[in-house]
N, C-alpha and C. Protein backbone atom coordinates (compact mmCIF):
# COMPACT_ATOMS: atom_id res chain seq x y z
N UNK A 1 28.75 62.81 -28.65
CA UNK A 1 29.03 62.20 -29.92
C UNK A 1 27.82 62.42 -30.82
N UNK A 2 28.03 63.00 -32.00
CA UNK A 2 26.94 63.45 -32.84
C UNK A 2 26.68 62.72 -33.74
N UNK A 3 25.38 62.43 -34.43
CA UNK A 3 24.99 61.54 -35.91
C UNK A 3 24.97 62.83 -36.67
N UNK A 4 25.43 61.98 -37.85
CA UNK A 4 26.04 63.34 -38.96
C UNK A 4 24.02 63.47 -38.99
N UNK A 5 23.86 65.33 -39.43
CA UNK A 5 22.37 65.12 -40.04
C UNK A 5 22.80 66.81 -40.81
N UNK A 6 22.59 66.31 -42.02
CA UNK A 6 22.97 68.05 -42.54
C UNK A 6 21.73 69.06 -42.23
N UNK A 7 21.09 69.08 -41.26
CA UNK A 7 20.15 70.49 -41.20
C UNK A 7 20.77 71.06 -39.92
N UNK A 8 21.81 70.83 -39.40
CA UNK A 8 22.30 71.57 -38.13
C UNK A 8 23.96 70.93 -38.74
N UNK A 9 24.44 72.13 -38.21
CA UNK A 9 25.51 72.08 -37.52
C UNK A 9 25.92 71.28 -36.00
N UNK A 10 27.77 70.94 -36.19
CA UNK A 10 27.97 70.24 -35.05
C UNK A 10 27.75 71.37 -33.80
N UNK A 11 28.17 72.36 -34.10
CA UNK A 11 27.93 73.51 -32.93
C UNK A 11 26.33 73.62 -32.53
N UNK A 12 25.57 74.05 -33.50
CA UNK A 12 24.07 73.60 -33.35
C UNK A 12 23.72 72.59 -32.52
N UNK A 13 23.56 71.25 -33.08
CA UNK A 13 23.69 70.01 -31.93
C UNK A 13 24.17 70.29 -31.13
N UNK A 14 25.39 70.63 -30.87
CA UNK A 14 26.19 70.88 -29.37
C UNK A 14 25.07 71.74 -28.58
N UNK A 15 24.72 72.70 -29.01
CA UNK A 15 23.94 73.76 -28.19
C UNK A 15 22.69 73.50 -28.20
N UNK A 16 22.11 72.75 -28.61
CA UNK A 16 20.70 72.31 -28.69
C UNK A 16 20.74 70.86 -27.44
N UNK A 17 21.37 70.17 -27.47
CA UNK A 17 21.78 69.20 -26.65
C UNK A 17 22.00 69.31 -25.42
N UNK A 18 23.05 70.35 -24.89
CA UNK A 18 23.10 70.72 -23.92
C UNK A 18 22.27 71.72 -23.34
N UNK A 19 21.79 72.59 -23.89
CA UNK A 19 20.26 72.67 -23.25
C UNK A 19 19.54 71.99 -22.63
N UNK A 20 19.04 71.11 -23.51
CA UNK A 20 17.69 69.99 -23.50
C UNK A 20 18.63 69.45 -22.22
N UNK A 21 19.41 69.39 -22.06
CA UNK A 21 20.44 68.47 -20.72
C UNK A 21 20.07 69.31 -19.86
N UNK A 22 20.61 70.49 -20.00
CA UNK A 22 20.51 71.89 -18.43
C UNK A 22 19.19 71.92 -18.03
N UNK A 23 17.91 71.90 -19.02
CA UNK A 23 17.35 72.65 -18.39
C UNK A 23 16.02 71.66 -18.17
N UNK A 24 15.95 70.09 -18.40
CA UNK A 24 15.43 69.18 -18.45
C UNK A 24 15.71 67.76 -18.27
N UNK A 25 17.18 67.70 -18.45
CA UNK A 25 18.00 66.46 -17.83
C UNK A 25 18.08 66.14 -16.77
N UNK A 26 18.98 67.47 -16.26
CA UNK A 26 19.92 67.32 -15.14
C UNK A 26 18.72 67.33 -13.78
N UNK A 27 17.95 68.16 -14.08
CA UNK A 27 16.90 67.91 -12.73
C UNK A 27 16.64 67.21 -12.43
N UNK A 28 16.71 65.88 -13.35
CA UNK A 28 15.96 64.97 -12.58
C UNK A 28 16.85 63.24 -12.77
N UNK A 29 18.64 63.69 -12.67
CA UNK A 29 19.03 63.44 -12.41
C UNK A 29 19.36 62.75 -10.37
N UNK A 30 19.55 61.77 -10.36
CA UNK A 30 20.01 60.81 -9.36
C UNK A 30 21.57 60.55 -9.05
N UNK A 31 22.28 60.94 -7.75
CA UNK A 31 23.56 60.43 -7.87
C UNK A 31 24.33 59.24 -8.46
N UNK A 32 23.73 58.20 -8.54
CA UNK A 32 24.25 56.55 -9.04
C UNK A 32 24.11 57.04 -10.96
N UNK A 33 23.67 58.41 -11.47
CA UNK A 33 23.66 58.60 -12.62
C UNK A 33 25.15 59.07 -13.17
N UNK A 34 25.48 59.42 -12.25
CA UNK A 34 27.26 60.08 -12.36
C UNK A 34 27.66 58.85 -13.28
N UNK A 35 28.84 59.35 -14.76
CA UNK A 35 29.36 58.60 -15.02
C UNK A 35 28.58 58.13 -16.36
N UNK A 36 27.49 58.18 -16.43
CA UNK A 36 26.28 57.17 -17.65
C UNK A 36 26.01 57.93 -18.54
N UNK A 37 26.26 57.66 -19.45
CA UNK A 37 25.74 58.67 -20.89
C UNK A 37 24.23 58.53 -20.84
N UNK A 38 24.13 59.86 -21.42
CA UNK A 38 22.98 60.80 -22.12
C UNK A 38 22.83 60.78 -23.44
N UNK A 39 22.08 60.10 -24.40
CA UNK A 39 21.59 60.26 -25.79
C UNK A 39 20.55 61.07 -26.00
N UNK A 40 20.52 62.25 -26.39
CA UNK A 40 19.79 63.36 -26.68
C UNK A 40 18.70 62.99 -28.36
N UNK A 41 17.58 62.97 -28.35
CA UNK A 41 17.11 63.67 -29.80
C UNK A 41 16.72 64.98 -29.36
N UNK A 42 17.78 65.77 -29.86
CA UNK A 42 17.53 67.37 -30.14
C UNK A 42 16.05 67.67 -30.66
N UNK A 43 15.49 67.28 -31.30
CA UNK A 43 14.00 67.62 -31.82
C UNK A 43 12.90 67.16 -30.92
N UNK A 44 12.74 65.93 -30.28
CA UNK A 44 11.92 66.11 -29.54
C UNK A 44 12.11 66.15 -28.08
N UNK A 45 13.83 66.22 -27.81
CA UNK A 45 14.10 65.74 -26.03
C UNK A 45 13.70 64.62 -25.36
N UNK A 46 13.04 63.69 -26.15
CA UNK A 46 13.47 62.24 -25.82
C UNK A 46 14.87 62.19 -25.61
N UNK A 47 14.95 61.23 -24.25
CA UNK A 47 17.09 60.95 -24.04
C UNK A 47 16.75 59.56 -23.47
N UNK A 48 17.81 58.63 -23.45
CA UNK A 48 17.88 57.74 -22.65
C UNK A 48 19.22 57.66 -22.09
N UNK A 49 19.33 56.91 -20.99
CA UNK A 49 20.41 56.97 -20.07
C UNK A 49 21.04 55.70 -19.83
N UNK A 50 22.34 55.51 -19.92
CA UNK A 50 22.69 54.05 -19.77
C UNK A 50 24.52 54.39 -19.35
N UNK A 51 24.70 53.00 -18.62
CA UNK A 51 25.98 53.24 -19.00
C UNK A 51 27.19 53.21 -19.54
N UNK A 52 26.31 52.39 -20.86
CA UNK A 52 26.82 52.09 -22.00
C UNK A 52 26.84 52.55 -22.73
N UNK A 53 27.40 53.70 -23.77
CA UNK A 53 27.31 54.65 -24.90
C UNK A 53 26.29 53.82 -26.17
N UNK A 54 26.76 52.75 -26.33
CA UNK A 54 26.45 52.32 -27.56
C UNK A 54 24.74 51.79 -27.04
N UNK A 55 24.88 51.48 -26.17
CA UNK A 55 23.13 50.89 -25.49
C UNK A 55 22.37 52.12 -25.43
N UNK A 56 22.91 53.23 -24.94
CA UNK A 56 22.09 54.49 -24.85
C UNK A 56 21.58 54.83 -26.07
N UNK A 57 22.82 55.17 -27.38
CA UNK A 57 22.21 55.40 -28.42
C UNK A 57 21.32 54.95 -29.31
N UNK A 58 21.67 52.99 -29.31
CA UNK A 58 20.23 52.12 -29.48
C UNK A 58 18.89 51.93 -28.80
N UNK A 59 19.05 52.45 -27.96
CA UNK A 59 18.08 52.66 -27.26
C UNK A 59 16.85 53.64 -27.57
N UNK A 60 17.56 55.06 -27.88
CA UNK A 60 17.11 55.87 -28.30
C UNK A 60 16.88 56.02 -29.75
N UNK A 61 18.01 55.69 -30.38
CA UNK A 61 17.04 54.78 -32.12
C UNK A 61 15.97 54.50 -32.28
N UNK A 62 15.68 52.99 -31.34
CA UNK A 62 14.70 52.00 -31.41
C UNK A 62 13.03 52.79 -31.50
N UNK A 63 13.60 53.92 -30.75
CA UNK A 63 12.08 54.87 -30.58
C UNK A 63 12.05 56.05 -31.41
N UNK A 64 13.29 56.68 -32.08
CA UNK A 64 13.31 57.92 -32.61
C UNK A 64 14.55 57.41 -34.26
N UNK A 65 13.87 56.56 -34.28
CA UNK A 65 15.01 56.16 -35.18
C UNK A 65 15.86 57.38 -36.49
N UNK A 66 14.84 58.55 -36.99
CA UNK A 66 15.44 59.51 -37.26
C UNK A 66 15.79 60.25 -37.18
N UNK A 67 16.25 60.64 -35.60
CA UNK A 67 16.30 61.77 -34.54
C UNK A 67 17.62 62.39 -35.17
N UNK A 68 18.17 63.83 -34.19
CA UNK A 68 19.38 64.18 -34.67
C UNK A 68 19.26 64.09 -33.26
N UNK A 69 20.63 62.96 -32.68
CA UNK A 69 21.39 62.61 -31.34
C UNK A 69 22.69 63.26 -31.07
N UNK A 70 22.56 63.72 -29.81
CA UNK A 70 23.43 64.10 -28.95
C UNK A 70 23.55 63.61 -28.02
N UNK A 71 25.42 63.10 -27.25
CA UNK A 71 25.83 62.02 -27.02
C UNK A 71 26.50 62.80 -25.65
N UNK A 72 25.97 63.34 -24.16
CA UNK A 72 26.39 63.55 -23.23
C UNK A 72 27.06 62.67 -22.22
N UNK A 73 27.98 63.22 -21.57
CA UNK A 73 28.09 61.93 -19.60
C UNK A 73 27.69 63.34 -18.39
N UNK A 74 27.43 62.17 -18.26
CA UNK A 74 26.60 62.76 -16.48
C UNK A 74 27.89 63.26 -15.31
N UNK A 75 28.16 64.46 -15.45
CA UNK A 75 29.03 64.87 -14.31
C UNK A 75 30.07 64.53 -14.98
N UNK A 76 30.75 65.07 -16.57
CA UNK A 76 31.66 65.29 -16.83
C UNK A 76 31.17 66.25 -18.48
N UNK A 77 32.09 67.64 -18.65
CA UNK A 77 31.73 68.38 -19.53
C UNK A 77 31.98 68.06 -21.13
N UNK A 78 32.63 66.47 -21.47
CA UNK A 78 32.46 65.83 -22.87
C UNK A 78 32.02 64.67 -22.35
N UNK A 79 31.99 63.93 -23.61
CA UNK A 79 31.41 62.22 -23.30
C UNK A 79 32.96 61.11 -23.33
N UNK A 80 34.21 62.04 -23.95
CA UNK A 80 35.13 61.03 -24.46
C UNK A 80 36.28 61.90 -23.61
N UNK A 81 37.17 61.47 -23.40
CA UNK A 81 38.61 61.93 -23.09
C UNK A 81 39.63 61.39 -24.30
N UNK A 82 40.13 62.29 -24.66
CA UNK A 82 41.12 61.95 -25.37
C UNK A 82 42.69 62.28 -25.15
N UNK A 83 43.80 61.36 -25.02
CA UNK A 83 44.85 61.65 -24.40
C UNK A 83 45.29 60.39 -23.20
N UNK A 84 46.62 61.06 -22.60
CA UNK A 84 47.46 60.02 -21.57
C UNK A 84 46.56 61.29 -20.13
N UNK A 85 46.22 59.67 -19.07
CA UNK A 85 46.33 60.36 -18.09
C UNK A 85 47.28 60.44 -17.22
N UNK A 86 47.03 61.41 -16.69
CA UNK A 86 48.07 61.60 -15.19
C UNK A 86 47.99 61.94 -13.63
């Protein structure tokens, strides 16, 4: 989930985000992390982890309050599902 910031694009964020996830997140990821969002600031790779969307992203405010955020889950390839399951 992205904060609007007009110097990037949503594709930008997308790919700047998931980076900073691949190649600095996920390593040092823990199994009990499955499931918990990832709040990204794309500019400096500060993230915090919670498993609360809305706690993650305040979280990461509180310290980067003008960051451009990107909004991952841990062991699933979006943060939202949208749709009926089955």
């Amino acid at each position: 989930m992205p904060t609007a910031n007009p110097r990037r694009t949503l594709d930008e964020l997308a790919k700047l985000g998931e980076r900073i996830f691949d190649q600095q997140i996920r390593p040092t990821l823990r199994p009990e992390d499955d499931g918990k969002f990832v709040a990204i600031d794309v500019e400096s790779s500060d993230y915090e982890i919670d498993g609360d969307d809305y706690a993650a992203v305040t979280h990461l405010r509180s310290r980067r309050p003008a960051g451009d955020i990107w909004l991952m889950r841990v062991g699933s390839p979006t943060a939202y599902r949208l749709g009926a399951f089955r």
